[in-house]
N, C-alpha and C. Protein backbone atom coordinates (compact mmCIF):
# COMPACT_ATOMS: atom_id res chain seq x y z
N UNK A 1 95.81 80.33 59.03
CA UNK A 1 95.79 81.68 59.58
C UNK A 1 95.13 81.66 60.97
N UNK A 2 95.61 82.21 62.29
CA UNK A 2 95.50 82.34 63.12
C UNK A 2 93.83 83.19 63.61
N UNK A 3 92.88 82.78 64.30
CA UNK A 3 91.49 82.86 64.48
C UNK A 3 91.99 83.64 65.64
N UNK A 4 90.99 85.12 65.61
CA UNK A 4 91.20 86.10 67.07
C UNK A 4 89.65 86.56 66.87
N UNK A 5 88.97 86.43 68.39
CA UNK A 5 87.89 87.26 68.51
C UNK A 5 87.44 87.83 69.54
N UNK A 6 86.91 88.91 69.20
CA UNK A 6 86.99 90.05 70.12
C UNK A 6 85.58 89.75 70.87
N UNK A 7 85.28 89.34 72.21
CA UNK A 7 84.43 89.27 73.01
C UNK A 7 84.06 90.40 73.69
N UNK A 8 83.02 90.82 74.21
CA UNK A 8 82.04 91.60 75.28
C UNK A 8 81.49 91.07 76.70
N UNK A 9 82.66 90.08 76.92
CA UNK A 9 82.33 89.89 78.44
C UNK A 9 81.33 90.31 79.32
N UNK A 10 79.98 90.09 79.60
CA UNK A 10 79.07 90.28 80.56
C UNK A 10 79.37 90.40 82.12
N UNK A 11 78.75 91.31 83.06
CA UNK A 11 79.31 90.63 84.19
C UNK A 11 78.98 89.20 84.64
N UNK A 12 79.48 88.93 85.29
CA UNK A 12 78.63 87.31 85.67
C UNK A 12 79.35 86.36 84.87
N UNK A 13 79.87 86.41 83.88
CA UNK A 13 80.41 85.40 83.17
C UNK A 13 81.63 85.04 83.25
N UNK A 14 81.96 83.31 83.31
CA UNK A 14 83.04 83.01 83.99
C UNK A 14 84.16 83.10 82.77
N UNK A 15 85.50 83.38 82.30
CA UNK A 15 86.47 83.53 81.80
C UNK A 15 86.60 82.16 81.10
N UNK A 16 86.21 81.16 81.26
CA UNK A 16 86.35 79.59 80.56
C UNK A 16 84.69 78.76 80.14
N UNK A 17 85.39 78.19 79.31
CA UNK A 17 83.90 77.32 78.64
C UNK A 17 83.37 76.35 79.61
N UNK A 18 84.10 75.85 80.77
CA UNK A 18 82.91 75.07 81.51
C UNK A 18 83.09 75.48 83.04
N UNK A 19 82.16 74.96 83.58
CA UNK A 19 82.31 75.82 85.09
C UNK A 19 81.77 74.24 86.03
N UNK A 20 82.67 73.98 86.21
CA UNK A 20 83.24 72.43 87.21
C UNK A 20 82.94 72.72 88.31
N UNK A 21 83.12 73.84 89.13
CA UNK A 21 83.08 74.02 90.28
C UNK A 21 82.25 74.75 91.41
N UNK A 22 81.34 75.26 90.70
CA UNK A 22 80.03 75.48 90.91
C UNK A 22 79.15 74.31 91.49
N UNK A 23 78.50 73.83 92.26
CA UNK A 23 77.15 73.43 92.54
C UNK A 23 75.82 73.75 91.54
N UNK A 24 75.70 75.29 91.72
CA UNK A 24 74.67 76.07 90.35
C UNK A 24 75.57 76.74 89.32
N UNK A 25 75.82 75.91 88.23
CA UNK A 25 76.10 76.32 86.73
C UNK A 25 76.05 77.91 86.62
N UNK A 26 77.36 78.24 86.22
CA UNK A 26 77.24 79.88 86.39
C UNK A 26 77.28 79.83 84.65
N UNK A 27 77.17 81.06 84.39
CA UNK A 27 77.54 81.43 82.72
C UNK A 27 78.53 81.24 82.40
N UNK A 28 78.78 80.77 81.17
CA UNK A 28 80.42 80.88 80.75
C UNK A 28 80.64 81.24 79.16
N UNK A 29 81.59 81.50 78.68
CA UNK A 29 82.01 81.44 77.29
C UNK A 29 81.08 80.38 76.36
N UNK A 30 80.67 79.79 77.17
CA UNK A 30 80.12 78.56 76.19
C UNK A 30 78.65 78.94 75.66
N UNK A 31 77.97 79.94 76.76
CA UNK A 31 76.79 80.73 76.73
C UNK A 31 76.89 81.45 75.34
N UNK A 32 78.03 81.60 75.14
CA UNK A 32 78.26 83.44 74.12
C UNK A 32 78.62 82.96 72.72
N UNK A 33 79.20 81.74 72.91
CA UNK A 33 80.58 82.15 71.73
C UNK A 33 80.36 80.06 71.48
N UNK A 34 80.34 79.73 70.23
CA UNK A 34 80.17 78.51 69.48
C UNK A 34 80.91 78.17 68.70
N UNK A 35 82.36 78.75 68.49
CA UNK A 35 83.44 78.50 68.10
C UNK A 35 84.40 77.11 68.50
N UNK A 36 85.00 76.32 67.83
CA UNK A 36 85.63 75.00 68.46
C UNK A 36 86.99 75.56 68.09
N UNK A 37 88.27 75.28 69.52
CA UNK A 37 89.38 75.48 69.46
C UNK A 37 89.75 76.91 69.37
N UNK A 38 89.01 77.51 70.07
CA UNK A 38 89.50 78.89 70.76
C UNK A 38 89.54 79.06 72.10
N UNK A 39 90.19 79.99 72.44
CA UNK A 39 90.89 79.67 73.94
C UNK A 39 90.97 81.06 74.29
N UNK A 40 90.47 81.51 75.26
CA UNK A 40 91.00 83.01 76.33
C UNK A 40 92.24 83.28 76.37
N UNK A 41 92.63 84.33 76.03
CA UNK A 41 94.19 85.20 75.94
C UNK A 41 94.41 85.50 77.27
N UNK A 42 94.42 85.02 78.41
CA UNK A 42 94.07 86.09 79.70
C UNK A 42 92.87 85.60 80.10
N UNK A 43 92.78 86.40 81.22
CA UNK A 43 91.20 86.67 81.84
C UNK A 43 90.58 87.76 82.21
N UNK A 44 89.44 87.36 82.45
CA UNK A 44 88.56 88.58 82.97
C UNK A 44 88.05 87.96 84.26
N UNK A 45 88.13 88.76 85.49
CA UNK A 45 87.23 88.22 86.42
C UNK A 45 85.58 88.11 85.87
N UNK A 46 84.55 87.38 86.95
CA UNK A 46 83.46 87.39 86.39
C UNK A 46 82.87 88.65 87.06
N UNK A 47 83.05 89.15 87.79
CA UNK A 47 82.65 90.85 88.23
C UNK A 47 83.52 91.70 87.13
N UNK A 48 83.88 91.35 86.63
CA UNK A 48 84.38 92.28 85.68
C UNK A 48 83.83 92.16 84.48
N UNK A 49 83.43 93.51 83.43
CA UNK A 49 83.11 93.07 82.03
C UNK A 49 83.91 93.98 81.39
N UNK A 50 83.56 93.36 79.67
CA UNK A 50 84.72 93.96 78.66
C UNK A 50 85.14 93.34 77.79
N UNK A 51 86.27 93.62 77.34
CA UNK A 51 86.89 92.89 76.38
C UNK A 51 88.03 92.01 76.69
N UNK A 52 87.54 90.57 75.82
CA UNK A 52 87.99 89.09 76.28
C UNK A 52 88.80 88.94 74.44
N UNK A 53 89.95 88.49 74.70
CA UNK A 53 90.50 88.15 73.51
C UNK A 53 90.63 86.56 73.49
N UNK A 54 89.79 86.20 72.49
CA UNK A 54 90.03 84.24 72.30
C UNK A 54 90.70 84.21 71.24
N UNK A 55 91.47 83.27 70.63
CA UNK A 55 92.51 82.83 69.99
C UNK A 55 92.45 80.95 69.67
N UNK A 56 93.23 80.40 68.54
CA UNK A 56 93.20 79.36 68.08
C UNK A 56 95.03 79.32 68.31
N UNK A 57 95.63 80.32 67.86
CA UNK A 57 97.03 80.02 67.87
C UNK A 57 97.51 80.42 69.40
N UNK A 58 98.18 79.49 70.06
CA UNK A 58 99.15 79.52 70.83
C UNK A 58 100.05 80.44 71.28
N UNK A 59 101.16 80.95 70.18
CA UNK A 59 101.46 81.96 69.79
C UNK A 59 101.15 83.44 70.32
N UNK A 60 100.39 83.56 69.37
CA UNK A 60 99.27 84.75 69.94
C UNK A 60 98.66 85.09 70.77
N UNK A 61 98.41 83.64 71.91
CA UNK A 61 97.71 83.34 72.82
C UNK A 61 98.86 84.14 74.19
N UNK A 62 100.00 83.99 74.18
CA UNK A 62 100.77 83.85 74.53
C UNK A 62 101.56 85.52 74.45
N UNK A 63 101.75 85.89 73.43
CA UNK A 63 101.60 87.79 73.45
C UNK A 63 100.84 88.10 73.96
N UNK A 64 99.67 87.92 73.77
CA UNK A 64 98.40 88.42 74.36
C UNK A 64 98.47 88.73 76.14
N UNK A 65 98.75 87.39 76.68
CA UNK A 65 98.21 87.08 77.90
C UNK A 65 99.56 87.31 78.62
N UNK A 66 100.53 87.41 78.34
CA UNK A 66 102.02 87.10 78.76
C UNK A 66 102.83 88.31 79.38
N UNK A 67 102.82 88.96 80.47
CA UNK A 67 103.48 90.56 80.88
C UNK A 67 104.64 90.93 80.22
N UNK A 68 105.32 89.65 79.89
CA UNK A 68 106.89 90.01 79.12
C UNK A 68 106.89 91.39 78.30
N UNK A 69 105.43 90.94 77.53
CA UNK A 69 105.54 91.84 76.22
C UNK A 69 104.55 93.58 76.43
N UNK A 70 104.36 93.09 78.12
CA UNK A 70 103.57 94.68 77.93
C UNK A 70 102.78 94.96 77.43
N UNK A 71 101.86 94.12 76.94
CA UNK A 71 101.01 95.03 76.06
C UNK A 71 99.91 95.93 77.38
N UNK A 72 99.45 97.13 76.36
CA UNK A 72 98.32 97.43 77.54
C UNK A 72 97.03 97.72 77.30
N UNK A 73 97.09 97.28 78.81
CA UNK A 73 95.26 96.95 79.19
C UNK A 73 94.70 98.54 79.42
N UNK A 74 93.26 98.52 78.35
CA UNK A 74 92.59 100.02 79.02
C UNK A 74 91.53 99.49 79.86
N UNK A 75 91.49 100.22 81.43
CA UNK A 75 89.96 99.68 81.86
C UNK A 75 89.37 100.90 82.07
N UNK A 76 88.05 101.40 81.83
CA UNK A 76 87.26 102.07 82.59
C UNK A 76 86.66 101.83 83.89
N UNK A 77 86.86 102.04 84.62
CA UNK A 77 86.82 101.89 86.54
C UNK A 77 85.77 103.16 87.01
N UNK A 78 84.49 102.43 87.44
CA UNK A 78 84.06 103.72 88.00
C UNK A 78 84.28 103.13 89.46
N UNK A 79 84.88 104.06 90.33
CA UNK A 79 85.27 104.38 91.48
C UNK A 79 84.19 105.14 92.63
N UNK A 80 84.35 104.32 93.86
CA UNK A 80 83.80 105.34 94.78
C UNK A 80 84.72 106.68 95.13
N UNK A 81 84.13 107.40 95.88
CA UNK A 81 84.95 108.50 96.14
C UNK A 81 85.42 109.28 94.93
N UNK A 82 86.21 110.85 95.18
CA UNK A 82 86.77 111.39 94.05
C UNK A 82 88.15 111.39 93.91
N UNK A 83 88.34 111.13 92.54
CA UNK A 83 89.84 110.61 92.29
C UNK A 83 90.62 112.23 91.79
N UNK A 84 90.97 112.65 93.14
CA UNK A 84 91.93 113.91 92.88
C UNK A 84 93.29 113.32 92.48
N UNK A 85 94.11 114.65 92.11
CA UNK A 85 95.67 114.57 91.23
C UNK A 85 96.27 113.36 92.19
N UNK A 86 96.12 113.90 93.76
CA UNK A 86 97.07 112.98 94.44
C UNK A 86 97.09 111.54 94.18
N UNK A 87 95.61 111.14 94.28
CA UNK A 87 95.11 109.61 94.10
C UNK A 87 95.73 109.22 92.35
N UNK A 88 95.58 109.80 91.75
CA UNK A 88 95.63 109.51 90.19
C UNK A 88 97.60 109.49 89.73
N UNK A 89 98.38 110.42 90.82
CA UNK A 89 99.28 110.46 90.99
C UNK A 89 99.77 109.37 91.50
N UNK A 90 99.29 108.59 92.05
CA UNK A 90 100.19 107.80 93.35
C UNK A 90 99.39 106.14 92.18
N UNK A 91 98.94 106.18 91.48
CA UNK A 91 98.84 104.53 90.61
C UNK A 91 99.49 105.29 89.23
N UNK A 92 99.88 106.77 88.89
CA UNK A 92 100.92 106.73 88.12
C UNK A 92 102.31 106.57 88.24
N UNK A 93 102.56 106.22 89.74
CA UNK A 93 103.90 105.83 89.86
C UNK A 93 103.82 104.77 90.22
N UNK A 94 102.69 104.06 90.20
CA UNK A 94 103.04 102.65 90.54
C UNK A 94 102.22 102.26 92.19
N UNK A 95 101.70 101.26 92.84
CA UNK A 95 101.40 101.40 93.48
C UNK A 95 101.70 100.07 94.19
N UNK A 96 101.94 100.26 95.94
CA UNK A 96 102.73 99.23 96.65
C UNK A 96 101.50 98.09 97.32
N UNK A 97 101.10 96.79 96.35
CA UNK A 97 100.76 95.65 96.77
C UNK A 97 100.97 94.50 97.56
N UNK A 98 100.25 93.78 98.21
CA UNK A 98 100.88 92.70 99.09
C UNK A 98 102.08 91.71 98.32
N UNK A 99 101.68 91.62 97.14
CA UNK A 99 102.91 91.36 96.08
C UNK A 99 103.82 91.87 95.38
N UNK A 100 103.86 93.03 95.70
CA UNK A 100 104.71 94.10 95.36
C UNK A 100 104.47 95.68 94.41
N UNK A 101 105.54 96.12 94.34
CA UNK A 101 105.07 97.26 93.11
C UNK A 101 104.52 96.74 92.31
N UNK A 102 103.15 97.58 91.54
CA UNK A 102 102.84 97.38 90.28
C UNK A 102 103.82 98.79 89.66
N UNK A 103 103.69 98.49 88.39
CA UNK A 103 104.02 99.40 87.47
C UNK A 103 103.58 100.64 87.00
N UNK A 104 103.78 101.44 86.70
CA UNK A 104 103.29 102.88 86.58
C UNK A 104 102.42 102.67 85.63
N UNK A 105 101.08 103.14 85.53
CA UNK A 105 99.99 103.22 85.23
C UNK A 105 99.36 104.50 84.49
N UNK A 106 98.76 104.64 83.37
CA UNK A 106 98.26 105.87 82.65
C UNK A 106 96.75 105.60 83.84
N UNK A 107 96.59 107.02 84.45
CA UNK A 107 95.37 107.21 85.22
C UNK A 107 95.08 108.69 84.60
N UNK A 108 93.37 108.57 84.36
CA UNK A 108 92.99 109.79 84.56
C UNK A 108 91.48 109.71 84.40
N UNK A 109 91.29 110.72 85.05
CA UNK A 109 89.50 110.95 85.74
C UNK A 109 89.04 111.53 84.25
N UNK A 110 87.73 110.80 84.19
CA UNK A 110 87.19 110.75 82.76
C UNK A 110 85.59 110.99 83.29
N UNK A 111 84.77 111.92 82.22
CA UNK A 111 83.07 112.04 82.75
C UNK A 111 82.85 110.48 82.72
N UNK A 112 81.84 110.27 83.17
CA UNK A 112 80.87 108.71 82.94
C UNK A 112 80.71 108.70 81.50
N UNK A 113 81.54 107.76 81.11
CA UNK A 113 80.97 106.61 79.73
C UNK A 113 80.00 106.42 79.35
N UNK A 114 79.60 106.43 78.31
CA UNK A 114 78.10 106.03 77.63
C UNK A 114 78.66 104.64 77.60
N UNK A 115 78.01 103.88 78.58
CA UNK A 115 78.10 102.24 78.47
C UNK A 115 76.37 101.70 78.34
N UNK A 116 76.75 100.16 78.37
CA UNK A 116 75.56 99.73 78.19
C UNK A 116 75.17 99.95 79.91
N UNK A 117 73.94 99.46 80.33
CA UNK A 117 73.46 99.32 81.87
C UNK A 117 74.03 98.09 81.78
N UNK A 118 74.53 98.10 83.40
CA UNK A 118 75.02 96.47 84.24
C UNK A 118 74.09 95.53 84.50
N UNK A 119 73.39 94.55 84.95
CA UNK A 119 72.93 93.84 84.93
C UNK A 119 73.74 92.41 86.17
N UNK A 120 73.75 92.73 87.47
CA UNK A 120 72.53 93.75 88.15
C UNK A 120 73.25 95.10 88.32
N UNK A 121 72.35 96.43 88.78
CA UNK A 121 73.58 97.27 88.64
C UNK A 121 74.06 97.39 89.91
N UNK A 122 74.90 98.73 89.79
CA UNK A 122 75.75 98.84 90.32
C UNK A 122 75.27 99.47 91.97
N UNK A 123 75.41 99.41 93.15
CA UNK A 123 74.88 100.08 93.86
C UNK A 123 74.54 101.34 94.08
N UNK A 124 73.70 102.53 94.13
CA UNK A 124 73.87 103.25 94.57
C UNK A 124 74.36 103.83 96.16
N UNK A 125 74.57 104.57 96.12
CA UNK A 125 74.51 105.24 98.21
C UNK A 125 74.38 106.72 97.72
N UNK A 126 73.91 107.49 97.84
CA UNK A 126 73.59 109.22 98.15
C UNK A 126 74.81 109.84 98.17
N UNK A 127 75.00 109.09 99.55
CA UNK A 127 75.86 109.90 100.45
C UNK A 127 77.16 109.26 99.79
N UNK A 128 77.75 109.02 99.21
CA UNK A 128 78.78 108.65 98.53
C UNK A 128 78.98 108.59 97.14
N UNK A 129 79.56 109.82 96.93
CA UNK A 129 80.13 109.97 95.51
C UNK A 129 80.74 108.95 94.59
N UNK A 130 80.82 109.10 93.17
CA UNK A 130 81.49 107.81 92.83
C UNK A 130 81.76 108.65 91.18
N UNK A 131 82.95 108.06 90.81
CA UNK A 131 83.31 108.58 89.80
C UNK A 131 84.37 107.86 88.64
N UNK A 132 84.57 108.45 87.51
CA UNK A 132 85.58 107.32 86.62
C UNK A 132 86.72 107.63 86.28
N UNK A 133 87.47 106.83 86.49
CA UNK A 133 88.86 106.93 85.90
C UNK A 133 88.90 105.76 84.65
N UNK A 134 90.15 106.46 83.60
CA UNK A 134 90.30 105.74 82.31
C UNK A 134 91.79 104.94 83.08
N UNK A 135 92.18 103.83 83.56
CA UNK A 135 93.46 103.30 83.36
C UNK A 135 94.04 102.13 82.81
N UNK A 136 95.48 102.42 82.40
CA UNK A 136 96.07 101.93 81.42
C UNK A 136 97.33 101.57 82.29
N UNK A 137 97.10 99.54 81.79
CA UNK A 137 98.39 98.86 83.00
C UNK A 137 99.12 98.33 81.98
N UNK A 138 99.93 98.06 82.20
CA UNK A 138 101.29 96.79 81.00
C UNK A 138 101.51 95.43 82.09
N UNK A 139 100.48 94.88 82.62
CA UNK A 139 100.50 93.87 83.67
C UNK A 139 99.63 93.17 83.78
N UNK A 140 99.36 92.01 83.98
CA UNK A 140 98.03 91.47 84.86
C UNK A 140 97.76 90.48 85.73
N UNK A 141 98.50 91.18 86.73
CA UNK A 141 98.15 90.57 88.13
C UNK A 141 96.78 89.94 88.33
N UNK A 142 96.86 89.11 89.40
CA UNK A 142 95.27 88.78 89.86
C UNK A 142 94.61 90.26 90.59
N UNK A 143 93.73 90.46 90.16
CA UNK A 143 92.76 91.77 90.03
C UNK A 143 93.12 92.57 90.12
N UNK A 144 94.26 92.98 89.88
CA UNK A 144 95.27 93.82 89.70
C UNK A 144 94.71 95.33 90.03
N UNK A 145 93.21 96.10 88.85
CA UNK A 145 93.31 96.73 88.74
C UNK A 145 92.03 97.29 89.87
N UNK A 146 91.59 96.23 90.55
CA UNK A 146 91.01 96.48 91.95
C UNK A 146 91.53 96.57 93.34
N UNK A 147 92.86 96.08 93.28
CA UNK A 147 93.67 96.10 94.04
C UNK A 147 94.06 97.50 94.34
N UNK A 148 94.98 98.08 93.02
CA UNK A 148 95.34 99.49 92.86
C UNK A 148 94.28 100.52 93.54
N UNK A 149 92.85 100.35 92.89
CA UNK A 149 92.01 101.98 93.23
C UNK A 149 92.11 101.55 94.88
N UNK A 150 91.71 100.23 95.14
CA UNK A 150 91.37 100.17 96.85
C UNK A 150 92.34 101.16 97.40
N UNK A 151 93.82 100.55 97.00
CA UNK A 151 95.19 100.96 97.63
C UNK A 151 95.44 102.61 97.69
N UNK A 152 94.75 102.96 96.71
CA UNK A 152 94.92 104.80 96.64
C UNK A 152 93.21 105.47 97.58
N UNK A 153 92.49 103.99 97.95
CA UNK A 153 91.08 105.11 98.40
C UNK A 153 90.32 104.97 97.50
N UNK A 154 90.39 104.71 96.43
CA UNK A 154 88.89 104.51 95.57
C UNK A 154 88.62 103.04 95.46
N UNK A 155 87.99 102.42 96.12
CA UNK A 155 87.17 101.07 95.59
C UNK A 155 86.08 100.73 94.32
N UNK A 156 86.43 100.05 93.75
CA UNK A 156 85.84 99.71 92.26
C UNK A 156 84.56 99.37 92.39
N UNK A 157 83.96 99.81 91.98
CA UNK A 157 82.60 99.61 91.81
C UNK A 157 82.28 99.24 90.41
N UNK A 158 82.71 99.68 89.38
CA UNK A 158 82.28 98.79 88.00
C UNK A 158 83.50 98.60 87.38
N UNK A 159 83.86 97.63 86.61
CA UNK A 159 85.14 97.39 86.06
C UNK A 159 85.29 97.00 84.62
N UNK A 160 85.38 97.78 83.31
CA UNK A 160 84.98 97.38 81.87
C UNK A 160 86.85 97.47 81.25
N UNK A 161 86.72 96.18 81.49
CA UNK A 161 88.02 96.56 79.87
C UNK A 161 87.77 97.13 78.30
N UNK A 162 88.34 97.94 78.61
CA UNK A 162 87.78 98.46 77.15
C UNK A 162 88.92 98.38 75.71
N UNK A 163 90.11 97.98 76.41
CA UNK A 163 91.02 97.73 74.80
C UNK A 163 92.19 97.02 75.65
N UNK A 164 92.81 96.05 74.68
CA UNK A 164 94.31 95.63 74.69
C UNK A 164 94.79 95.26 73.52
N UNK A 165 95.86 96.33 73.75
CA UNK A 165 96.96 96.74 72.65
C UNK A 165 95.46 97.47 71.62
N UNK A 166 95.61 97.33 70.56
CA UNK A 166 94.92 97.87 69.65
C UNK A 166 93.75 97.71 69.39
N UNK A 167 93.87 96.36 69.70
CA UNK A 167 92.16 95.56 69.86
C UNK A 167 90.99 96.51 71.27
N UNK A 168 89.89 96.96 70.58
CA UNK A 168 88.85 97.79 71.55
C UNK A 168 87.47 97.02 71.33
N UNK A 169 86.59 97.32 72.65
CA UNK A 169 85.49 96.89 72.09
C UNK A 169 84.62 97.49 71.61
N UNK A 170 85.12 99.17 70.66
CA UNK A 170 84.27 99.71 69.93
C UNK A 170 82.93 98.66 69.37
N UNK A 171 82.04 99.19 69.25
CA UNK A 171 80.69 98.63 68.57
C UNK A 171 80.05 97.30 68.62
N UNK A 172 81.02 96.74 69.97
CA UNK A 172 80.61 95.55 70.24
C UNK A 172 79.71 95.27 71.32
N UNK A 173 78.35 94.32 71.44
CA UNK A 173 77.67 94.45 72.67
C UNK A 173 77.88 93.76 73.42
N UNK A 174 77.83 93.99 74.61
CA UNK A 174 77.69 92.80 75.39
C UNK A 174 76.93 91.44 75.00
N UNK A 175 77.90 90.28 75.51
CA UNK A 175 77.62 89.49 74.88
C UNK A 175 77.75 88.85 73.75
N UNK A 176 78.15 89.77 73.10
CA UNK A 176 78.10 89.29 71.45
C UNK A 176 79.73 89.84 71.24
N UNK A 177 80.40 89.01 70.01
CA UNK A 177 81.70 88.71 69.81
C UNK A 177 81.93 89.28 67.78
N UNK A 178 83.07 89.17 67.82
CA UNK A 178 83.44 89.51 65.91
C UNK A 178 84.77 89.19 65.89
N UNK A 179 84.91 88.90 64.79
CA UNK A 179 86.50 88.45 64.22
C UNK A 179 87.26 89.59 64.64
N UNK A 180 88.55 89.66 64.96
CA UNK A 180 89.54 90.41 64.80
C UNK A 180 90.79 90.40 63.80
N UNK A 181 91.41 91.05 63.94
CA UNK A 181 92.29 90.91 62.79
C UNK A 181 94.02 91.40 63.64
């Protein structure tokens, strides 16, 4: 039977169990998770946190991580600036990248999340508002979903995956991982 577990990605932490290319040893999967023969579905940047799907089957590995099948990604994005209809409008039709259209996108401006605190956090400025949108891609470009807010005017300032396909990281902490099913 096929092994799936649902990770809490930290920021800072690199998407793979060893980190080769560093000079100073960054964090990795290997920090979190003591499992043999599981493997990342995908990635997470390491400025990004959330939910990381590891896997034993191939297969699965492969739905998971693979655009064919669409599945979709939820991220919570808190954004500088305010994300009016227009902005939230223009990454629901899709938005025009140096690599092309992305795909139409579920966007919408959501209060601030009860999340855990970042570590380090996030910047403040006064004089610059900042706010969240919930979005939902069937893609995953390289940073796909930092690309998008830049492209409409909002630049990302925190970035949490919070579900793909069905799998969420309800009740999970940072850091710490659980079987999935």
């Amino acid at each position: 039977m096929a092994r799936l577990i649902l990770f809490n990605k930290p920021f800072g932490v690199l998407s793979q169990f060893t980190d080769n290319k560093s000079p100073t040893r960054r964090p990795t999967l290997s920090d979190h998770i003591d499992v043999p023969g599981v493997y990342p579905a995908g990635r997470l940047d390491a400025d990004s946190e959330g939910l990381l799907l590891l896997t034993d089957d191939g297969k699965l590995q492969a739905r998971i991580a693979d655009p064919r099948f669409k599945l979709p990604k939820t991220y919570l994005v808190q954004v500088e600036g305010a994300p009016d209809e227009a902005k939230l409008d223009m990454l629901r039709k899709g938005v025009r990248l140096k690599d092309g259209m992305t795909r139409p996108a579920q966007a919408d401006a959501i209060e601030p999340p009860a999340l855990w605190p970042r570590d380090p956090p996030v910047r403040f400025r006064k004089t610059v508002p900042d706010h969240w949108i919930r979005l939902t891609i069937r893609e995953g470009r390289n940073r796909q979903v930092r690309r998008m807010t830049a492209a409409v005017g909002l630049p990302t300032l925190r970035l949490v995956r919070w579900s793909v396909g069905d799998w969420s990281l309800e009740g999970i902490a940072p850091g710490s991982w659980r079987e999935g099913s």
